[in-house]
Protein backbone atom coordinates (compact mmCIF):
# COMPACT_ATOMS: atom_id res chain seq x y z
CA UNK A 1 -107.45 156.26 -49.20
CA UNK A 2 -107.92 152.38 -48.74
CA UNK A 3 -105.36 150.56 -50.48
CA UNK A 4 -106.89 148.26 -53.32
CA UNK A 5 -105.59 144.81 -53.35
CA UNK A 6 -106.34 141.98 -56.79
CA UNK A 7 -105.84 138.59 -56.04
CA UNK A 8 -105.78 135.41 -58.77
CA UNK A 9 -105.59 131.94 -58.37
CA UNK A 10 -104.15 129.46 -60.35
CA UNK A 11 -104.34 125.53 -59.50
CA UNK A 12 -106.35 123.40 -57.39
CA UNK A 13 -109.92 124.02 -56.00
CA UNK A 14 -107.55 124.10 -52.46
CA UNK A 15 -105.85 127.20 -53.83
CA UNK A 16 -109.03 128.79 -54.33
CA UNK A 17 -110.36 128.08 -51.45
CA UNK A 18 -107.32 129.86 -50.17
CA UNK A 19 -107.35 133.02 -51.88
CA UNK A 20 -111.03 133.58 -50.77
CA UNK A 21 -109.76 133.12 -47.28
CA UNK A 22 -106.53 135.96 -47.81
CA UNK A 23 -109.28 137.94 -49.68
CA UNK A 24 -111.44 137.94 -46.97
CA UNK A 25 -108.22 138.38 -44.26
CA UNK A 26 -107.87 141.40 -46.05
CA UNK A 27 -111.32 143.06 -46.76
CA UNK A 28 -111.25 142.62 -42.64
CA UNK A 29 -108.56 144.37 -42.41
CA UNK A 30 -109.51 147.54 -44.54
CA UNK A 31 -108.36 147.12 -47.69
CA UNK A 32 -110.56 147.17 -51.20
CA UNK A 33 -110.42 144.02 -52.92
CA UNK A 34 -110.63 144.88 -56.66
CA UNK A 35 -110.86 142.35 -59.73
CA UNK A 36 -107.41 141.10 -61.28
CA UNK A 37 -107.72 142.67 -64.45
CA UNK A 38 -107.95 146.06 -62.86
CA UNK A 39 -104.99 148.72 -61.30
CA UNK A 40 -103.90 148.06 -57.76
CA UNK A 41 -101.63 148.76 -55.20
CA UNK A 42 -101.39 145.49 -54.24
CA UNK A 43 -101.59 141.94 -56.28
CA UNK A 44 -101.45 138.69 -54.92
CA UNK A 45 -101.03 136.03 -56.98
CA UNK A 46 -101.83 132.01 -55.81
CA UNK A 47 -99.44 130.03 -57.04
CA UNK A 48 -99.22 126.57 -58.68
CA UNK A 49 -96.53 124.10 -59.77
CA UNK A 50 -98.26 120.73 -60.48
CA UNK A 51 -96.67 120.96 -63.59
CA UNK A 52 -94.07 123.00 -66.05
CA UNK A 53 -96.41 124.57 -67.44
CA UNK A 54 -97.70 125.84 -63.76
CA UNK A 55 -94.58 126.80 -63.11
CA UNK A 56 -94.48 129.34 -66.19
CA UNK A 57 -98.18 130.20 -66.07
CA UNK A 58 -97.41 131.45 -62.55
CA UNK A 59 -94.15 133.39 -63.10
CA UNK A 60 -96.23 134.66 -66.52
CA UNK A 61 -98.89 136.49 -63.92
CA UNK A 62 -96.55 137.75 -61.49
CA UNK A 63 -94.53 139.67 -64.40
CA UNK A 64 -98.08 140.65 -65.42
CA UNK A 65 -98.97 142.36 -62.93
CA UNK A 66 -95.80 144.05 -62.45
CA UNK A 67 -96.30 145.17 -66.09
CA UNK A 68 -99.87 146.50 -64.94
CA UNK A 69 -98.46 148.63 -62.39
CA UNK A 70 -94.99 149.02 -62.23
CA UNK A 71 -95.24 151.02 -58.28
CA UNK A 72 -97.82 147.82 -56.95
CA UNK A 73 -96.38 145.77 -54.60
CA UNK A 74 -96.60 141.79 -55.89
CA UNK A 75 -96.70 139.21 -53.76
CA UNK A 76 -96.30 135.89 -55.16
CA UNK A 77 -97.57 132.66 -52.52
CA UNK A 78 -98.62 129.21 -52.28
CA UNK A 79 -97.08 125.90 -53.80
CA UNK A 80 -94.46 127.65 -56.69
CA UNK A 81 -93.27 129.30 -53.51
CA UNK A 82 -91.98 126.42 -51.69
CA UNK A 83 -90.83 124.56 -54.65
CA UNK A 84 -88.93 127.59 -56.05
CA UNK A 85 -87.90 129.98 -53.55
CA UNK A 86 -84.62 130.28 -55.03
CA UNK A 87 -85.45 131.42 -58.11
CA UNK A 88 -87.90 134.15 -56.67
CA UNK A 89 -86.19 135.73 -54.65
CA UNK A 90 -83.98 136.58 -57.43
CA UNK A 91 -87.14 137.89 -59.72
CA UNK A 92 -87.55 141.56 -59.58
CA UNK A 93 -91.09 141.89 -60.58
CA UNK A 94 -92.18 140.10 -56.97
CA UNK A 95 -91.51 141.99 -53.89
CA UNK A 96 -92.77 139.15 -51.17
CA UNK A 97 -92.99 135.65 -51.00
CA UNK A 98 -95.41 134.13 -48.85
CA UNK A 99 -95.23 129.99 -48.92
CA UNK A 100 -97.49 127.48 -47.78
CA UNK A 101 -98.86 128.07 -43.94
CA UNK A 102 -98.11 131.53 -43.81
CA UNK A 103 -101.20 132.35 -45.83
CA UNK A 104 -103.19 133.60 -42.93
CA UNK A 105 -100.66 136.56 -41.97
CA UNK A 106 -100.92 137.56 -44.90
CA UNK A 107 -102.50 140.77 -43.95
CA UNK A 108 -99.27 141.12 -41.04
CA UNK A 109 -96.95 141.07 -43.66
CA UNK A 110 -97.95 142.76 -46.34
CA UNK A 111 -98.45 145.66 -43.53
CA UNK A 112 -95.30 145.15 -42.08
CA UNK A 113 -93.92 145.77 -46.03
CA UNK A 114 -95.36 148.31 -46.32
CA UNK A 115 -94.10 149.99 -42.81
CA UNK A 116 -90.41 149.34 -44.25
CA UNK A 117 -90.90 150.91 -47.48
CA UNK A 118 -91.97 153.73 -45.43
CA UNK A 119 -89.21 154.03 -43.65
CA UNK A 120 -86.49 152.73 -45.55
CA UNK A 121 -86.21 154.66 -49.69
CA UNK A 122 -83.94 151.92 -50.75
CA UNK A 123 -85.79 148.74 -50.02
CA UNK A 124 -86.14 147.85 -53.64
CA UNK A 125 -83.57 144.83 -53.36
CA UNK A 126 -85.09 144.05 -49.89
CA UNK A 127 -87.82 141.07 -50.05
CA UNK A 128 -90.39 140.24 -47.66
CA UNK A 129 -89.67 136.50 -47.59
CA UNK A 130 -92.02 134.22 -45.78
CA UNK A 131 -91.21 130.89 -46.87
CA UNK A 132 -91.20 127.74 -44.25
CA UNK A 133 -88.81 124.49 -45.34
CA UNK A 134 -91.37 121.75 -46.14
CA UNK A 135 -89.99 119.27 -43.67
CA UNK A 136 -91.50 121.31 -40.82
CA UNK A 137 -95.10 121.74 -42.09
CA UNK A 138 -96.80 119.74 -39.53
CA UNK A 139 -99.16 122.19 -38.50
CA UNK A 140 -102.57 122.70 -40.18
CA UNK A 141 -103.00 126.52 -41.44
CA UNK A 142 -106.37 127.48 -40.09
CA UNK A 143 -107.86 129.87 -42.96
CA UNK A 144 -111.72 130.70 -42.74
CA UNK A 145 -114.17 131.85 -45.12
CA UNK A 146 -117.22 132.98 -44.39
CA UNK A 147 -118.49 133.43 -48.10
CA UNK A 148 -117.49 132.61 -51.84
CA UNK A 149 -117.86 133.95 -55.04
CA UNK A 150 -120.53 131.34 -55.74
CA UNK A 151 -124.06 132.23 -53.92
CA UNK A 152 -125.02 128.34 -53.74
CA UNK A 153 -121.84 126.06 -53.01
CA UNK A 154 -119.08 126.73 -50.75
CA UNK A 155 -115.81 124.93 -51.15
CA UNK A 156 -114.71 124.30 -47.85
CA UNK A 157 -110.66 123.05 -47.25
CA UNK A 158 -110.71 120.64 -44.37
CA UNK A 159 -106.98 118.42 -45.27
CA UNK A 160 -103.27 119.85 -46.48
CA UNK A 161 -100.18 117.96 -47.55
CA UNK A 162 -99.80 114.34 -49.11
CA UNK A 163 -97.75 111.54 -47.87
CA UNK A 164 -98.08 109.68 -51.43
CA UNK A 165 -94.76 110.51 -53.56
CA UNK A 166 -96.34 109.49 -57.03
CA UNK A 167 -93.30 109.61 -59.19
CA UNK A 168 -94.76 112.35 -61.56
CA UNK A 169 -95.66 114.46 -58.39
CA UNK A 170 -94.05 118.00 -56.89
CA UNK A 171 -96.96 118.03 -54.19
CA UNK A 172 -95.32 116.61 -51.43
CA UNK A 173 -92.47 118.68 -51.78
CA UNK A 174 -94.76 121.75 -52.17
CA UNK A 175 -97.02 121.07 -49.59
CA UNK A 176 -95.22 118.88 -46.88
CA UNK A 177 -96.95 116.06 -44.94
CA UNK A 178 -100.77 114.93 -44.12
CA UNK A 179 -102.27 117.75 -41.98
CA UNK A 180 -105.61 118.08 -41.29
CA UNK A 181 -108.50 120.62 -39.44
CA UNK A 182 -110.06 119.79 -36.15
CA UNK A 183 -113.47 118.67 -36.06
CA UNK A 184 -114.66 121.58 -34.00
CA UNK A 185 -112.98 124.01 -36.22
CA UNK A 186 -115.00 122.57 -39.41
CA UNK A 187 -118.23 122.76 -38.25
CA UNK A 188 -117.62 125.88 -36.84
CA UNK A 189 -117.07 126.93 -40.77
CA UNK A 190 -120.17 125.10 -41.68
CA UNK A 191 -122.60 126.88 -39.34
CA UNK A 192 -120.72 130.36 -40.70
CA UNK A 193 -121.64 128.98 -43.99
CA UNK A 194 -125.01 128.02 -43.58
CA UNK A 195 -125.68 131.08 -41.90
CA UNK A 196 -124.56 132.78 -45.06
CA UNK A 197 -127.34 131.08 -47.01
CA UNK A 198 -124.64 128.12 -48.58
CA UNK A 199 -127.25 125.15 -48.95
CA UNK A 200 -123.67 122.54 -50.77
CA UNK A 201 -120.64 122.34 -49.05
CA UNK A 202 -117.80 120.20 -50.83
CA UNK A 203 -115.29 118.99 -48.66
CA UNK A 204 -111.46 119.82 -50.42
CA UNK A 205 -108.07 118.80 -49.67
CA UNK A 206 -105.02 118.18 -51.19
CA UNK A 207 -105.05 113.74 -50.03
CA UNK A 208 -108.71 114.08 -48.73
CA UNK A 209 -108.93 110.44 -48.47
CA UNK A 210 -105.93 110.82 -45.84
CA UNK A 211 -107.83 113.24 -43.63
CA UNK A 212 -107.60 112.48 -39.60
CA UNK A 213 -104.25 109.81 -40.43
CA UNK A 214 -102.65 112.71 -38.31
CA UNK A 215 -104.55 112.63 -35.10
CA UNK A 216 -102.64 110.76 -33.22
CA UNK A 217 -104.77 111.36 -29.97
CA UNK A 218 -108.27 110.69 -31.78
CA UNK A 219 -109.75 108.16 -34.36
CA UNK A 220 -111.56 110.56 -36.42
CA UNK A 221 -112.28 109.98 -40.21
CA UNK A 222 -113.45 111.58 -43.11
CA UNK A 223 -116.68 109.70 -42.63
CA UNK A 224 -116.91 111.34 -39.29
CA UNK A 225 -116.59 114.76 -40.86
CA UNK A 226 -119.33 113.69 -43.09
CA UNK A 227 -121.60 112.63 -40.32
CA UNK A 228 -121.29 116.03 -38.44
CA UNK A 229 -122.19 118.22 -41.64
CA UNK A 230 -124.97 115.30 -42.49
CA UNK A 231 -126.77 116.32 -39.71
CA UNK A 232 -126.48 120.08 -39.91
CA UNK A 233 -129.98 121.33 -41.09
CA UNK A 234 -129.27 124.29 -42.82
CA UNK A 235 -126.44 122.27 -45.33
CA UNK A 236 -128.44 120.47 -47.73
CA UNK A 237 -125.68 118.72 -49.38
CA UNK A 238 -122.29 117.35 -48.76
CA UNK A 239 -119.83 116.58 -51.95
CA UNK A 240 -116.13 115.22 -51.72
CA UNK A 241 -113.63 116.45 -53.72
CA UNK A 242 -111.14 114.50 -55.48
CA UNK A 243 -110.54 110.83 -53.95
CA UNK A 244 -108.33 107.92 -53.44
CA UNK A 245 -109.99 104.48 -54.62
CA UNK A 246 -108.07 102.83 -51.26
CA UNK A 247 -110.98 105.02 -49.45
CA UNK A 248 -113.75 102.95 -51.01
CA UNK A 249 -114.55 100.24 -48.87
CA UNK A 250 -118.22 98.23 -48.10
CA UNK A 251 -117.61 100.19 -44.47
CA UNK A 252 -116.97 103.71 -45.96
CA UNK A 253 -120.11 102.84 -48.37
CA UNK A 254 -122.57 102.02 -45.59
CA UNK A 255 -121.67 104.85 -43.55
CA UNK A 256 -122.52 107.34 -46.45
CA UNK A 257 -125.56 105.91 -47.83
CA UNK A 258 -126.99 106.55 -44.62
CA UNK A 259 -126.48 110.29 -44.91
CA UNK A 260 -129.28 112.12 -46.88
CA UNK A 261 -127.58 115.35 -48.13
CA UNK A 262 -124.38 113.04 -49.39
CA UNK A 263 -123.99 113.44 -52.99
CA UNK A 264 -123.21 110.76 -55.18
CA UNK A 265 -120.39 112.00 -57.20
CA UNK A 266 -116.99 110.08 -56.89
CA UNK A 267 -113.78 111.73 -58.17
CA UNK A 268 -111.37 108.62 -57.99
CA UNK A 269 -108.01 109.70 -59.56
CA UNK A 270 -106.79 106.97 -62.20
CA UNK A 271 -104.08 108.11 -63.84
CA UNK A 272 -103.37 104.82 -65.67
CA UNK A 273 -105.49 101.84 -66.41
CA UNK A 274 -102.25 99.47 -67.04
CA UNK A 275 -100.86 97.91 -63.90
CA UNK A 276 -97.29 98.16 -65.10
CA UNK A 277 -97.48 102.06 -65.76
CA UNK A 278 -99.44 102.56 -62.36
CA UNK A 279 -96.36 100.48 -60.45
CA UNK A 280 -94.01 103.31 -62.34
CA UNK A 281 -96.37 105.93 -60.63
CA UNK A 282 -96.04 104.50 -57.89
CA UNK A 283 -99.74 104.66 -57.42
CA UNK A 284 -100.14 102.04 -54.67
CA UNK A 285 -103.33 99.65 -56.33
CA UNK A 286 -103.94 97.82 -59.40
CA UNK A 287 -106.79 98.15 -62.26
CA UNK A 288 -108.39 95.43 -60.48
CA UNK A 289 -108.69 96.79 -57.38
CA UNK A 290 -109.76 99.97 -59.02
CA UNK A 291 -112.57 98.27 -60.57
CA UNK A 292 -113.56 96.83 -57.25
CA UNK A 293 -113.92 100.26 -55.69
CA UNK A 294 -115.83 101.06 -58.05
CA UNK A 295 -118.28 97.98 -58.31
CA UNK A 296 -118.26 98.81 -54.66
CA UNK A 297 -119.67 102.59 -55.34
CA UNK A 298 -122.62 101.51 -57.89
CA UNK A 299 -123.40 98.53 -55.16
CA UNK A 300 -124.82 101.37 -52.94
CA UNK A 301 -125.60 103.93 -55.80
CA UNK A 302 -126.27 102.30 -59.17
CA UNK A 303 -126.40 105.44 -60.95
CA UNK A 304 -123.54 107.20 -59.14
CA UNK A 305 -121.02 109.95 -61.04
CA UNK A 306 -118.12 108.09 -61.50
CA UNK A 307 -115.40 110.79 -62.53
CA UNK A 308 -111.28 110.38 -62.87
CA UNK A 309 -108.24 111.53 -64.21
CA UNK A 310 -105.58 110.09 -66.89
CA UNK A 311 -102.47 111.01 -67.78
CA UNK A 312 -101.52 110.01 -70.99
CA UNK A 313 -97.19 109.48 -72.28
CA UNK A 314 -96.28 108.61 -68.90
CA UNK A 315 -92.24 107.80 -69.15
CA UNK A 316 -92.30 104.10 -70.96
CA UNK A 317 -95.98 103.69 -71.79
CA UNK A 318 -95.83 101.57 -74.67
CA UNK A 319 -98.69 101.31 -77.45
CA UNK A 320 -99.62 98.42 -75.85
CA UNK A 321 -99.79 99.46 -72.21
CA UNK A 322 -102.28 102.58 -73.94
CA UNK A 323 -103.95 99.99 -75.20
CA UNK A 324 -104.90 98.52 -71.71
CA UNK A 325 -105.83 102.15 -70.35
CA UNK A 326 -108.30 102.36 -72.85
CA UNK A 327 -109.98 99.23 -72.54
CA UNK A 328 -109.73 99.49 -68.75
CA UNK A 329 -111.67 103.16 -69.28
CA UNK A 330 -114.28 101.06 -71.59
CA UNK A 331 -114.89 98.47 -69.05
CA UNK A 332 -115.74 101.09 -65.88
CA UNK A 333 -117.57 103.50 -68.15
CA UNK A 334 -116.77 106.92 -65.90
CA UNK A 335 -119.31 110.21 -66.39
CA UNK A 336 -116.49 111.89 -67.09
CA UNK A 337 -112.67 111.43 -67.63
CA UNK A 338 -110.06 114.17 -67.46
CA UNK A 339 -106.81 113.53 -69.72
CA UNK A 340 -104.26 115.41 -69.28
CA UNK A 341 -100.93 114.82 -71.30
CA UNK A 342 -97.54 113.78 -68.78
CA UNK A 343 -95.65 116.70 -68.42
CA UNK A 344 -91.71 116.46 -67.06
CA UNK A 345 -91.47 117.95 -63.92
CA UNK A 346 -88.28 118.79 -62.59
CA UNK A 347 -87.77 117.68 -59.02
CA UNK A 348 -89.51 114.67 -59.38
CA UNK A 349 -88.51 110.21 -59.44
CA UNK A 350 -90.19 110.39 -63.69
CA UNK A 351 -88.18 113.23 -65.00
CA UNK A 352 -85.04 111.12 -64.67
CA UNK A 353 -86.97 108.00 -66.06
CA UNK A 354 -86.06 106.56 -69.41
CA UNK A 355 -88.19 106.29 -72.50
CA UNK A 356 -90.02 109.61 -72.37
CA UNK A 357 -92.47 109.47 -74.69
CA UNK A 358 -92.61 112.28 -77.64
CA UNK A 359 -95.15 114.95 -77.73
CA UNK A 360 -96.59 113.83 -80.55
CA UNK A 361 -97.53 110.86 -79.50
CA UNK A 362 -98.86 112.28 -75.90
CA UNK A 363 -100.97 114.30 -78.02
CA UNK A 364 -102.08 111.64 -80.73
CA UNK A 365 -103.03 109.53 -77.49
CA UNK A 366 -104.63 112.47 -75.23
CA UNK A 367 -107.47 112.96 -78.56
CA UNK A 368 -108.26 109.57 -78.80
CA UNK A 369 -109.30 109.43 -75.18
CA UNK A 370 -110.49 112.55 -75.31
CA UNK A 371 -113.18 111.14 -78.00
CA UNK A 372 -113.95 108.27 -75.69
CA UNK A 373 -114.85 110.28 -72.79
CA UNK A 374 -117.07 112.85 -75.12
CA UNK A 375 -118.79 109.25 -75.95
CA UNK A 376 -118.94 107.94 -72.47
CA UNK A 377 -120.40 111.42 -70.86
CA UNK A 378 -123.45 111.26 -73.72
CA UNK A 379 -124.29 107.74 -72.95
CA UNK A 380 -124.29 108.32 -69.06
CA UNK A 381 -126.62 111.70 -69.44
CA UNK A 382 -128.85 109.93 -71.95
CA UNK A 383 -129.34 107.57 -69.12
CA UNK A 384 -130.95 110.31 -66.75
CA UNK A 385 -133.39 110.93 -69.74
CA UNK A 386 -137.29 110.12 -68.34
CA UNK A 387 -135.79 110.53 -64.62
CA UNK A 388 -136.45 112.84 -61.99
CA UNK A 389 -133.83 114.63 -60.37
CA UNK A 390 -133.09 116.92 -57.37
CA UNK A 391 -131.58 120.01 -58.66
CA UNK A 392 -129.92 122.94 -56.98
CA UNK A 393 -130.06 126.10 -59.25
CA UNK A 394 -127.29 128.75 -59.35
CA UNK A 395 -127.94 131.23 -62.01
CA UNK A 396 -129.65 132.06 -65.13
CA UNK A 397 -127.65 131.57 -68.42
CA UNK A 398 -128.29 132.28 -72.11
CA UNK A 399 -128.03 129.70 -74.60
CA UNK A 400 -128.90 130.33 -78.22
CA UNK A 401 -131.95 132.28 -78.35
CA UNK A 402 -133.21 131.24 -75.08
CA UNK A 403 -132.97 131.84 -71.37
CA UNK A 404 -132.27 129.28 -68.99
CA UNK A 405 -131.77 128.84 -65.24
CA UNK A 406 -128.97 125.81 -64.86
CA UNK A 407 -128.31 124.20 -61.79
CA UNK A 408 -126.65 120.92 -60.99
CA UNK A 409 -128.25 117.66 -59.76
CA UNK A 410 -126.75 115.82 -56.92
CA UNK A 411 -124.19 114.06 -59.22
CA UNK A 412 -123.03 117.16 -60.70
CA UNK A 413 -124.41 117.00 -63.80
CA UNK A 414 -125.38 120.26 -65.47
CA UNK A 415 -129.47 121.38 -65.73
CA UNK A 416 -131.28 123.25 -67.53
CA UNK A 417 -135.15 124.27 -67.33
CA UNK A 418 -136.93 127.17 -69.49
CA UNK A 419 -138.30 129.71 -66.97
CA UNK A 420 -138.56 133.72 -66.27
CA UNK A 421 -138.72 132.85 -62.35
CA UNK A 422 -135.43 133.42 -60.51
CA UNK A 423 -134.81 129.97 -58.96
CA UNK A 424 -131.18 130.98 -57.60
CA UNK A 425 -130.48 128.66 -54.60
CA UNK A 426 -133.69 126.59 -54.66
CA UNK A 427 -133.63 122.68 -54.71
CA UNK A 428 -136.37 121.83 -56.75
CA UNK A 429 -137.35 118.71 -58.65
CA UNK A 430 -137.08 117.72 -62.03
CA UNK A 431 -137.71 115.31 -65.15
CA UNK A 432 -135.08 115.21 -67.54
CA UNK A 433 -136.09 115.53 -71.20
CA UNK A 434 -132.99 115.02 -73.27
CA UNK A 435 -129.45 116.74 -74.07
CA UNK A 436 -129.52 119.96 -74.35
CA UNK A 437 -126.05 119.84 -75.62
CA UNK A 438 -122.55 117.60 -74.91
CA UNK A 439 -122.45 119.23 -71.24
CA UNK A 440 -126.27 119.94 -70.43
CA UNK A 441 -129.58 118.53 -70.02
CA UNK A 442 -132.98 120.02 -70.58
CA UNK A 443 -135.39 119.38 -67.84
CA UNK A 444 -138.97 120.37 -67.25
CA UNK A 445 -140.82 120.67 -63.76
């Protein structure tokens, strides 16, 4: 009988794209790849430790599964792994430990665990560790997929590692230097995808903006990546994932623009809009400059998707340096604005800082910019009201009393049209009536 494996990710959409890939190692390999929720012999679980709270969420599912079946064999991998070996190897709900770039054998070792147990009845206390020390990932782990979950976008990882060292950051630590995948290798993926009926591919990485720094040999850039997929003709289009605003330049600008599937969706991480906090986090640019990256963007697309992140309570913001963040998120006027509340995480420059900032006041701070960006995301899809936009459906959803197929438009906003035809992985195009709600809008052909 095939063994059945469950896998879950938690994190980034660069963990995902990584369990798809062991998923798929697996299926290859014979196994039966079963949802999470149900029994198996096997469960993998993708770790993450951006945060504290990671951290617990991910030793919370390994004991969970454990719990599930107490005879399955748990593997715990990815980025909790190399920060917190250690302590793993001393949990005895997790039988292997697979870090970062030793994902694609996974199949090898969970075999080769499975050989020992076999032969050896006491191997409880014996763990399959697979863990390299961070200082020697140079290489890039080639992982493949040939299909996701989703029927209409593939996420495809193309960059690993960071060379940044933000002081609130584990990454670095988790996931060692800039690595990133050969051009050949890439488009190799893309023609597999396309193949596979994938009209979107968005490009992930841990620092995308830092892909090629690497290639010593070559001067190859992320706009060269983005030229090769551009002029694939079965990908339709190309999105980035999350950015650096250093990668915004009139160059990087003019190259896109000239690519017709590119979307028009910026991620470009924030964090702070108050120069003083952004020095602390050691984030390497001011608010000005940050602005000019993105006067830069709406230069070539006026009506471009803006998006970011904020962390609110950094270690010593003051009411006043708050103050500037908010105005500073006033005066860009982003689509959309993630907030997430600082949380301490051992191993890194700000948990040792002074003047952490209460809970409380993280949280009094996190709703007040959470109100702003529920105001800011209304007045940009009010804009798109009377326009006509290029939308690729995905599935058909029920909202009230009615049926809808949604899709998303090239700058990821979220559509909506009334209609019994199946439109799953069509690009068709729009007008855009109104809201349908705070996240959707209703459009008619």
């Amino acid at each position: 009988m095939r063994k059945k494996v469950a896998l879950h990710n938690l994190g980034c959409k660069v963990n995902a794209y990584e369990t798809e890939a062991m998923a798929e190692l697996l299926k290859n390999r014979g196994y039966e790849i079963v949802p999470f929720g149900a029994e198996a012999d096997i469960y993998i679980i993708n770790t993450c430790t951006v945060t504290n709270i990671a951290d617990r969420k991910s030793r919370q599912m390994l004991h969970k599964a454990k719990k599930r079946n107490p005879d399955a064999v748990i593997v715990a991998a990815g980025c909790y792994v190399q920060a917190a070996e250690r302590e793993l190897v001393q949990d005895d709900s997790v039988d292997i430990i697979v870090g970062n770039n030793r994902k694609k054998e996974i199949a090898d070792i969970i075999e080769d665990y499975l050989e020992r147990m076999e032969e050896e009845r006491n191997i409880s206390k014996k763990k399959g560790i697979h863990v390299e020390e961070n200082g020697i990932l140079t290489d890039y782990e080639y992982l493949t997929i040939d299909s996701m979950e989703e029927h209409t976008r593939a996420y495809m990882k193309i960059q690993d590692g960071c060379n940044q060292f933000c002081t609130y950051c584990i990454i670095p630590y988790a996931r060692g230097r800039v690595r990133s995948r050969k051009l050949p290798d890439i488009m190799e993926e893309a023609e597999r995808l396309a193949s596979s009926g994938y009209q979107e591919v968005v490009l992930t990485g841990i620092h995308l903006s830092s892909y090629g720094v690497d290639f010593k040999d070559e001067k190859i850039s992320l706009v060269h990546v983005l030229r090769e997929i551009g002029n694939h003709p079965g990908i339709k289009r190309i999105r980035l994932g999350s950015l650096e605003p250093g990668i915004i330049t009139d160059e990087f600008m003019q190259e896109v623009v000239k690519i017709p599937s590119f979307c028009p969706q910026f991620h470009l991480s924030l964090q702070s809009g108050c120069d003083k906090t952004l020095e602390r986090m050691n984030r390497k640019y001011t608010s000005g400059e940050y602005l000019n990256r993105c006067e830069c963007i709406r230069k070539y697309y006026p009506d471009a998707a803006i998006t970011t992140d904020v962390i609110v309570g950094f270690p010593g913001e003051t009411e006043e340096e708050f103050a500037e963040t908010r105005q500073f998120l006033e005066r860009v006027k982003f689509s959309k604005i993630h907030v997430f509340k600082y949380s301490r995480r051992e191993g890194t420059k700000a948990a040792g800082m002074e003047h952490q900032v209460a809970d409380s006041v993280k949280a009094a701070r996190s709703d007040e910019l959470t109100a702003l960006e529920e105001q800011m995301r209304a007045e940009y899809l009010e804009r798109l009201t009377g326009t006509e936009q290029e939308v690729l459906f995905e599935e058909s959803v029920r909202i009230g009393e009615q049926e809808y197929f949604i899709g998303h438009t090239k700058e990821y906003v979220k559509t909506a049209v009334l209609t019994d035809q199946d439109l799953t992985n069509k690009i068709l195009t729009v007008k855009i009536k109104n809201l349908l709600n705070t996240e959707i809008v209703l459009a008619e052909f």
